[in-house]
N, C-alpha and C. Protein backbone atom coordinates (compact mmCIF):
# COMPACT_ATOMS: atom_id res chain seq x y z
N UNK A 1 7.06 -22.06 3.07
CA UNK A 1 6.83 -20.74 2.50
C UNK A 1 8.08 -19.90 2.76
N UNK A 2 8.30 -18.99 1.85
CA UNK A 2 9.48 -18.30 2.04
C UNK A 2 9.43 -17.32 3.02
N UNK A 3 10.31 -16.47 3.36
CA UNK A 3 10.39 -16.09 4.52
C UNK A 3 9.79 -14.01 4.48
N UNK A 4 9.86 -14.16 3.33
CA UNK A 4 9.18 -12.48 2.14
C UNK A 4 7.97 -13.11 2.20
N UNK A 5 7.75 -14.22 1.49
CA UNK A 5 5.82 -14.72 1.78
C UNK A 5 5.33 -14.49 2.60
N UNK A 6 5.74 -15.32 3.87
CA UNK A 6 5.20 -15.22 4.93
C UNK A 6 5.22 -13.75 5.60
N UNK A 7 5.93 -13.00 5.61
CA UNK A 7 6.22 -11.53 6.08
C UNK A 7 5.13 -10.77 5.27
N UNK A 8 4.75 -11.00 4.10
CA UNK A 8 3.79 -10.46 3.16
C UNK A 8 2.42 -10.81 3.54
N UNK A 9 2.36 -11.89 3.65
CA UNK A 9 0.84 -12.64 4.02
C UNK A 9 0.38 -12.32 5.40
N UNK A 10 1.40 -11.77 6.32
CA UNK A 10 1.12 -11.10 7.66
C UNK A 10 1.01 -9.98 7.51
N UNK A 11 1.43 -9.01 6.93
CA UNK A 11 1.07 -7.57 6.60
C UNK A 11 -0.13 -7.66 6.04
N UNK A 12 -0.32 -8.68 5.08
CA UNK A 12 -2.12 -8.33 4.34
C UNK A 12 -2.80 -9.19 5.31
N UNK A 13 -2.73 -9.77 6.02
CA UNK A 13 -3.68 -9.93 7.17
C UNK A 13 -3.71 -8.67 8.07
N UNK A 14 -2.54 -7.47 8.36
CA UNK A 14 -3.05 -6.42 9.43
C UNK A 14 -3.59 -5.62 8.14
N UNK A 15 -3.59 -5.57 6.97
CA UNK A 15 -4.14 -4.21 6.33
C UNK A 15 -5.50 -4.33 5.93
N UNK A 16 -5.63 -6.26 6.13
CA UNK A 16 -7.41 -6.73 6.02
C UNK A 16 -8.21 -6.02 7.37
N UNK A 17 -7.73 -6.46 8.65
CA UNK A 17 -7.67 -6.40 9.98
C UNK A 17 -8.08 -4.66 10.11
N UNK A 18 -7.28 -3.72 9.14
CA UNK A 18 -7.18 -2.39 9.53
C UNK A 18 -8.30 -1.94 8.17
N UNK A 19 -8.80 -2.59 7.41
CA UNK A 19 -9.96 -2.29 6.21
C UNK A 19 -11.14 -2.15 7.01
N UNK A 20 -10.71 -3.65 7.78
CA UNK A 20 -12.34 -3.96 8.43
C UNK A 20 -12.74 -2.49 9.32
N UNK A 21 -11.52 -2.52 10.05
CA UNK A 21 -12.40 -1.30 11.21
C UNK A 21 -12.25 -0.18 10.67
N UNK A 22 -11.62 0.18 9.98
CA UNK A 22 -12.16 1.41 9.35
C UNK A 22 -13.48 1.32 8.29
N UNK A 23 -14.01 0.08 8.23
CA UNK A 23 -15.33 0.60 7.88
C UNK A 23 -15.59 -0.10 6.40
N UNK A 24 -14.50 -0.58 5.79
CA UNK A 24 -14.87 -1.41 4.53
C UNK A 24 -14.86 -2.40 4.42
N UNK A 25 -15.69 -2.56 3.17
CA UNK A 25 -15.89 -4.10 2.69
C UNK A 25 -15.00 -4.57 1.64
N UNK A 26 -14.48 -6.11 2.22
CA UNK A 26 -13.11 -6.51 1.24
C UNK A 26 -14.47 -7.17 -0.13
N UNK A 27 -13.86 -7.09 -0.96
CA UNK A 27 -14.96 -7.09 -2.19
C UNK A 27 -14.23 -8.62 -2.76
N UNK A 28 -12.92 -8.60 -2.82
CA UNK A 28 -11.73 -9.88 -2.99
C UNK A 28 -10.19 -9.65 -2.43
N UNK A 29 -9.82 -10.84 -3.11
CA UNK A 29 -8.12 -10.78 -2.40
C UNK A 29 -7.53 -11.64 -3.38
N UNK A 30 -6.51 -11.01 -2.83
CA UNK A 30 -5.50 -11.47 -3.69
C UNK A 30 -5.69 -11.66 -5.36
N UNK A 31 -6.58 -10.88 -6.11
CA UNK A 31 -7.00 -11.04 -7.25
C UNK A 31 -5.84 -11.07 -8.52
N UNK A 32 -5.99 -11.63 -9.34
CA UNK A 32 -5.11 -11.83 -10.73
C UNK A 32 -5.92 -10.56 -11.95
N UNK A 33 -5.45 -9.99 -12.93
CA UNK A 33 -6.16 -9.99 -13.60
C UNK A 33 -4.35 -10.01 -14.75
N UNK A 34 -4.88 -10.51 -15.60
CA UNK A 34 -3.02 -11.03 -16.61
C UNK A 34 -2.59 -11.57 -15.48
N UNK A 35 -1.24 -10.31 -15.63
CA UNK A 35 0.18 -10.85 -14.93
C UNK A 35 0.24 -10.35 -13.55
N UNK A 36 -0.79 -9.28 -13.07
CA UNK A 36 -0.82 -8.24 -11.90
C UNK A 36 -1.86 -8.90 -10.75
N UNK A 37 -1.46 -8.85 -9.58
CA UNK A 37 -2.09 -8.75 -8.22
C UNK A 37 -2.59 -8.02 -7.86
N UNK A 38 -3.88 -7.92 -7.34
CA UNK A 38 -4.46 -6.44 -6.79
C UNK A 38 -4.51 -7.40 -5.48
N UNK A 39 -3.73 -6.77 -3.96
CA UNK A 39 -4.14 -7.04 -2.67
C UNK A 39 -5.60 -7.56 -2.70
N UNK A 40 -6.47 -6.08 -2.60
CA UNK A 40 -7.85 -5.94 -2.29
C UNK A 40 -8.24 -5.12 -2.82
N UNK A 41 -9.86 -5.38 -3.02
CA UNK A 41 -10.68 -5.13 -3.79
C UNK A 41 -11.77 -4.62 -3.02
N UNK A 42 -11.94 -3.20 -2.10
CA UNK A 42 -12.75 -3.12 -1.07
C UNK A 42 -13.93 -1.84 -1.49
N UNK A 43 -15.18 -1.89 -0.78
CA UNK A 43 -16.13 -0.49 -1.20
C UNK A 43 -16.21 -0.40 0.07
N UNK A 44 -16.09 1.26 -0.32
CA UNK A 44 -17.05 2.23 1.21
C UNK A 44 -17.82 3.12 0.57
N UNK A 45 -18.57 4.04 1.02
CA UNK A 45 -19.26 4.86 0.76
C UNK A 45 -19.01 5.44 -1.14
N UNK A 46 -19.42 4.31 -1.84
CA UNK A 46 -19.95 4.06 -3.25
C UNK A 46 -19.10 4.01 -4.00
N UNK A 47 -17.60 3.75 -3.31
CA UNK A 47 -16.37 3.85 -4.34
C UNK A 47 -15.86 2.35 -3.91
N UNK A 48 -15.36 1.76 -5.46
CA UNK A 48 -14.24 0.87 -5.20
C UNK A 48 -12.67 1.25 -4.74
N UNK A 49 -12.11 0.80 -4.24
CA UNK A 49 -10.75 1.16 -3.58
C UNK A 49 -9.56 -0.41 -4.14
N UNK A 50 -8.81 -0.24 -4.55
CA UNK A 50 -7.83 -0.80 -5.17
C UNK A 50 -6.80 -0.90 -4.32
N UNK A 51 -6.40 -1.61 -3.28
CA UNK A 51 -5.52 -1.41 -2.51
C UNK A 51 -3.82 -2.41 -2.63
N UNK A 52 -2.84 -1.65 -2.79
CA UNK A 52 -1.77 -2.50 -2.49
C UNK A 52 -1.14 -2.35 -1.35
N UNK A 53 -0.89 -4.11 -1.03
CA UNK A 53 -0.11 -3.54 0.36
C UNK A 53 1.31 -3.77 0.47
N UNK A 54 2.05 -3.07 1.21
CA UNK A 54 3.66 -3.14 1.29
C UNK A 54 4.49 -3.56 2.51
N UNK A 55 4.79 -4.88 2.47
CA UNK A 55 5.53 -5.02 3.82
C UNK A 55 6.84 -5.19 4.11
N UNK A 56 7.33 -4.53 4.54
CA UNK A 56 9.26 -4.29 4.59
C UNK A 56 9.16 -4.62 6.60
N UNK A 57 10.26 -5.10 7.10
CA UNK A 57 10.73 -5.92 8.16
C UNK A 57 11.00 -4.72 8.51
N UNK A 58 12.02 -3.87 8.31
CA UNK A 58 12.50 -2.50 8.57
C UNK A 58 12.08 -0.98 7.11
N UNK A 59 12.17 -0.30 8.58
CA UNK A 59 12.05 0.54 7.61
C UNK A 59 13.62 1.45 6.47
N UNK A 60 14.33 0.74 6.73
CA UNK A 60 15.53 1.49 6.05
C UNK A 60 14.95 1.51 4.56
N UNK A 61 14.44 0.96 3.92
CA UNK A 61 14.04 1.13 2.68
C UNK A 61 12.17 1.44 2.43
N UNK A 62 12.14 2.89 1.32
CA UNK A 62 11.00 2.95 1.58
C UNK A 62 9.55 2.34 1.04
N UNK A 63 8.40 1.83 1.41
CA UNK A 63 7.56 0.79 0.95
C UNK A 63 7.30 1.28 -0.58
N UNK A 64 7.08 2.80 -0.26
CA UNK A 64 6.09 3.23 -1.41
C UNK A 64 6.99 3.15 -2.33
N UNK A 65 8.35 3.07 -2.71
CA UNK A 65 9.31 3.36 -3.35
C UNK A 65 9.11 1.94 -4.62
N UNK A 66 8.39 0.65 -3.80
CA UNK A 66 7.98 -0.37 -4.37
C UNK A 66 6.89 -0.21 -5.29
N UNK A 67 6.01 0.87 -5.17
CA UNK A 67 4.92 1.17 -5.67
C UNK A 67 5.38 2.36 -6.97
N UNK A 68 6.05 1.86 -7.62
CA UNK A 68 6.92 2.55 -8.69
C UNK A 68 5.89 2.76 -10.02
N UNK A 69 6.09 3.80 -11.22
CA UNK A 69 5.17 4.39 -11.94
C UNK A 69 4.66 2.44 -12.98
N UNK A 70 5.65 1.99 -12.88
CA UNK A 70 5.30 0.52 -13.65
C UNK A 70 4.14 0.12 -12.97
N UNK A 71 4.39 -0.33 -11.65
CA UNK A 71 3.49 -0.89 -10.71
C UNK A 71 2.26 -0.22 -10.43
N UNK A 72 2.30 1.26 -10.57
CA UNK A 72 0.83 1.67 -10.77
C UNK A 72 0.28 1.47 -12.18
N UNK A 73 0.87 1.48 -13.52
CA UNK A 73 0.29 1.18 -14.65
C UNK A 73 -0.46 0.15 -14.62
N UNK A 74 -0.03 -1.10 -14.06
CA UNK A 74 -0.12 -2.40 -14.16
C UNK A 74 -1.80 -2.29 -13.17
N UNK A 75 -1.10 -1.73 -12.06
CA UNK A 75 -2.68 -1.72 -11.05
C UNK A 75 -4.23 -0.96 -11.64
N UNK A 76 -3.56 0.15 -12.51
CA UNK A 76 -4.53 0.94 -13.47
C UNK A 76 -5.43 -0.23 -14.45
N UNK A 77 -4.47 -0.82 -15.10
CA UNK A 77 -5.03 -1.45 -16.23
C UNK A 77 -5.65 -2.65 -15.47
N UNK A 78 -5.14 -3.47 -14.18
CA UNK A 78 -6.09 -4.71 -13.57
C UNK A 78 -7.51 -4.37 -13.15
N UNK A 79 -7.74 -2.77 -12.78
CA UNK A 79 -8.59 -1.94 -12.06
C UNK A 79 -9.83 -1.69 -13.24
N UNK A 80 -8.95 -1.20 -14.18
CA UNK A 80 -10.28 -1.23 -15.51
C UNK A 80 -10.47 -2.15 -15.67
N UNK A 81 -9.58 -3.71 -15.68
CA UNK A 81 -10.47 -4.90 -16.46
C UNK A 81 -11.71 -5.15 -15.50
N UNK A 82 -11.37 -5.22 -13.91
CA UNK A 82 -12.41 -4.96 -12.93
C UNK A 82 -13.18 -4.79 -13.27
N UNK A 83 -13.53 -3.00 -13.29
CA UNK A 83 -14.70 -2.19 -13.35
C UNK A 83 -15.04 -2.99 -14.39
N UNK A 84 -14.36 -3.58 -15.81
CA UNK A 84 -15.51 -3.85 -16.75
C UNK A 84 -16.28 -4.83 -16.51
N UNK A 85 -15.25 -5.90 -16.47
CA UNK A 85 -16.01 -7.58 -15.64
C UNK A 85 -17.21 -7.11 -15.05
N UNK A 86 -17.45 -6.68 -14.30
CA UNK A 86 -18.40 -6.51 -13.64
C UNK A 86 -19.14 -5.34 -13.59
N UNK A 87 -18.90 -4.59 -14.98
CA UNK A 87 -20.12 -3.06 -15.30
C UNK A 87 -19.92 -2.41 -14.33
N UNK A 88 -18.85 -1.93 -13.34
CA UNK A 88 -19.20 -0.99 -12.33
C UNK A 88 -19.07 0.37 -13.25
N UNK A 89 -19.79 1.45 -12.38
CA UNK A 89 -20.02 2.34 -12.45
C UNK A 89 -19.37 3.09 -11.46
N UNK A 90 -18.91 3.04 -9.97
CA UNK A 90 -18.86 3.76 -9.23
C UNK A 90 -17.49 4.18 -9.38
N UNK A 91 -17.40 5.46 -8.72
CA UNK A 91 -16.07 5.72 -8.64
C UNK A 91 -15.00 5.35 -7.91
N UNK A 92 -13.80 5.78 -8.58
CA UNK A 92 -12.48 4.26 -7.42
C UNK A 92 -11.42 5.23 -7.23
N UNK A 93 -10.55 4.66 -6.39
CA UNK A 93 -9.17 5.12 -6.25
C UNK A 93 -8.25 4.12 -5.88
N UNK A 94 -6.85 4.49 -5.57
CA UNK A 94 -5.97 3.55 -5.44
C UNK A 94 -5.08 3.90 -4.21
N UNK A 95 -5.30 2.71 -2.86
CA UNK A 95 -4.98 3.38 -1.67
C UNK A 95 -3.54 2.43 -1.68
N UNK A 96 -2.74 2.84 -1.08
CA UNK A 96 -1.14 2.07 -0.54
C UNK A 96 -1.58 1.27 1.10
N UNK A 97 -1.12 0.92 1.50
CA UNK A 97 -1.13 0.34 2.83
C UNK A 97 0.53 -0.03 3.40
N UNK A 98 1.14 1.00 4.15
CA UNK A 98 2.46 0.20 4.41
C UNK A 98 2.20 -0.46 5.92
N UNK A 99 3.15 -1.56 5.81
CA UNK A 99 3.39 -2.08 6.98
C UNK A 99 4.67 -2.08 6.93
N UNK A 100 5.47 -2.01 8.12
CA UNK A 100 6.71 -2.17 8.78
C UNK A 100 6.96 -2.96 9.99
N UNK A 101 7.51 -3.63 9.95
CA UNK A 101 7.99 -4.39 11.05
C UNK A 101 7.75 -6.12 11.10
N UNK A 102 7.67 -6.60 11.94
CA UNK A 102 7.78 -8.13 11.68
C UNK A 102 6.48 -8.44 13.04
N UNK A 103 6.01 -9.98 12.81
CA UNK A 103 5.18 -10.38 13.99
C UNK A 103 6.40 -10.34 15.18
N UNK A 104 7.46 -10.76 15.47
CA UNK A 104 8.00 -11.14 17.22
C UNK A 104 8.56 -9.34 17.06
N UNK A 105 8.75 -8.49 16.60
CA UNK A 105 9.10 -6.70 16.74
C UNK A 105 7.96 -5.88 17.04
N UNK A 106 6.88 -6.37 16.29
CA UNK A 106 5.71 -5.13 16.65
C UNK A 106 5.77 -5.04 14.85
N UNK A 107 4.99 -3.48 14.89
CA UNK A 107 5.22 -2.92 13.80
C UNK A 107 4.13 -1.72 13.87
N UNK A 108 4.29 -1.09 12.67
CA UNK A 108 3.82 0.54 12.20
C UNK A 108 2.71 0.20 10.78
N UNK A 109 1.64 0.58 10.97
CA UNK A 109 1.20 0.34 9.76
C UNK A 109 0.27 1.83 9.55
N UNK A 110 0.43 2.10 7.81
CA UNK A 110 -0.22 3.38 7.95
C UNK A 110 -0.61 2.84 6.18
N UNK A 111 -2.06 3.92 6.29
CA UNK A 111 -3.10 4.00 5.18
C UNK A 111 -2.89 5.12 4.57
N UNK A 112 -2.76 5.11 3.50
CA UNK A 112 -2.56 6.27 2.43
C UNK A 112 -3.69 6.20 1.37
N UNK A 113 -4.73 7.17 1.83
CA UNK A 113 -6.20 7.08 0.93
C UNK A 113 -5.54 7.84 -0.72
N UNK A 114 -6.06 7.10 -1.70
CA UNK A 114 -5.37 8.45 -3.06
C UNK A 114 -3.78 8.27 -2.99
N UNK A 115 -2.72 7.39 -3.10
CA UNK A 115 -1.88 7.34 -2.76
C UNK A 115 -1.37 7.62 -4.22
N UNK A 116 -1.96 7.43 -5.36
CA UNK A 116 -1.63 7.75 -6.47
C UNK A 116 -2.96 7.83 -7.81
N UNK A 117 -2.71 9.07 -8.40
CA UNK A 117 -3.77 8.62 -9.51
C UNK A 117 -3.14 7.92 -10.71
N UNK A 118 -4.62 7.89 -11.66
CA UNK A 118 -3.93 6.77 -12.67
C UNK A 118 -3.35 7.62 -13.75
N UNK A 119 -2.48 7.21 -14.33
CA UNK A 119 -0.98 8.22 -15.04
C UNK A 119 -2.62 8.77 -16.23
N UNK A 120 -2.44 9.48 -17.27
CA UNK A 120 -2.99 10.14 -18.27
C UNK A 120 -2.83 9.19 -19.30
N UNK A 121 -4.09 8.64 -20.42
CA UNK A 121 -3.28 8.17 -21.45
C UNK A 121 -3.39 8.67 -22.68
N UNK A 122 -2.96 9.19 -23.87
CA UNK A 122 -2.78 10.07 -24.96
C UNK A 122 -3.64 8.96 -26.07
N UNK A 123 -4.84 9.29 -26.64
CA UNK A 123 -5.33 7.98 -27.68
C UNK A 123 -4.90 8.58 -29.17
């Protein structure tokens, strides 16, 4: 595995790790819908939550900066095919999760509830 994989697949193990105790339920992982990844797919108190997570070794560059207006389109439109697949009704949002740092450094990890809404679309 590459060495970004593996650094990735350890950050979404602490942002699973940090779902759980704060209280939610992972609903899926690592989901496809097209060409887009949704992390996780978690409910708490009657909302779905759409979560991406971001893991950078250092912080000189910033996570959310990855989470660019493309990358939320893409998460918007995987999020509706969701809700339809499966008739939800409830209401959702779209949380960030950064992690920083590496397993042998430590690291910083922080939750950003609402980290972005979904852009407007003109019919």
């Amino acid at each position: 595995m590459a060495e970004h994989n593996s650094l990735g697949a350890w950050g979404e193990k602490l942002a699973r790790e940090l779902l759980l105790t704060q209280g939610y339920t992972i609903g899926a992982e690592n989901t496809r819908y097209g060409n887009v990844e949704i992390d996780f797919i978690a409910f708490k108190d009657d909302m779905v939550v759409f979560v991406e997570v971001k893991t950078r070794s250092t912080d000189f560059i910033d996570p959310m900066e990855a989470v660019d207006r493309r990358k939320q389109a893409r998460m918007v439109r995987a999020a509706d095919a969701y809700l339809r697949d499966y008739d939800l009704t409830l209401d959702y949002r779209f949380d960030v999760i950064l992690v920083i740092g590496t397993p042998e450094d430590g690291h910083t990890i922080e939750h950003i509830p609402d980290a972005f809404m979904p852009p407007m679309f003109s019919r």
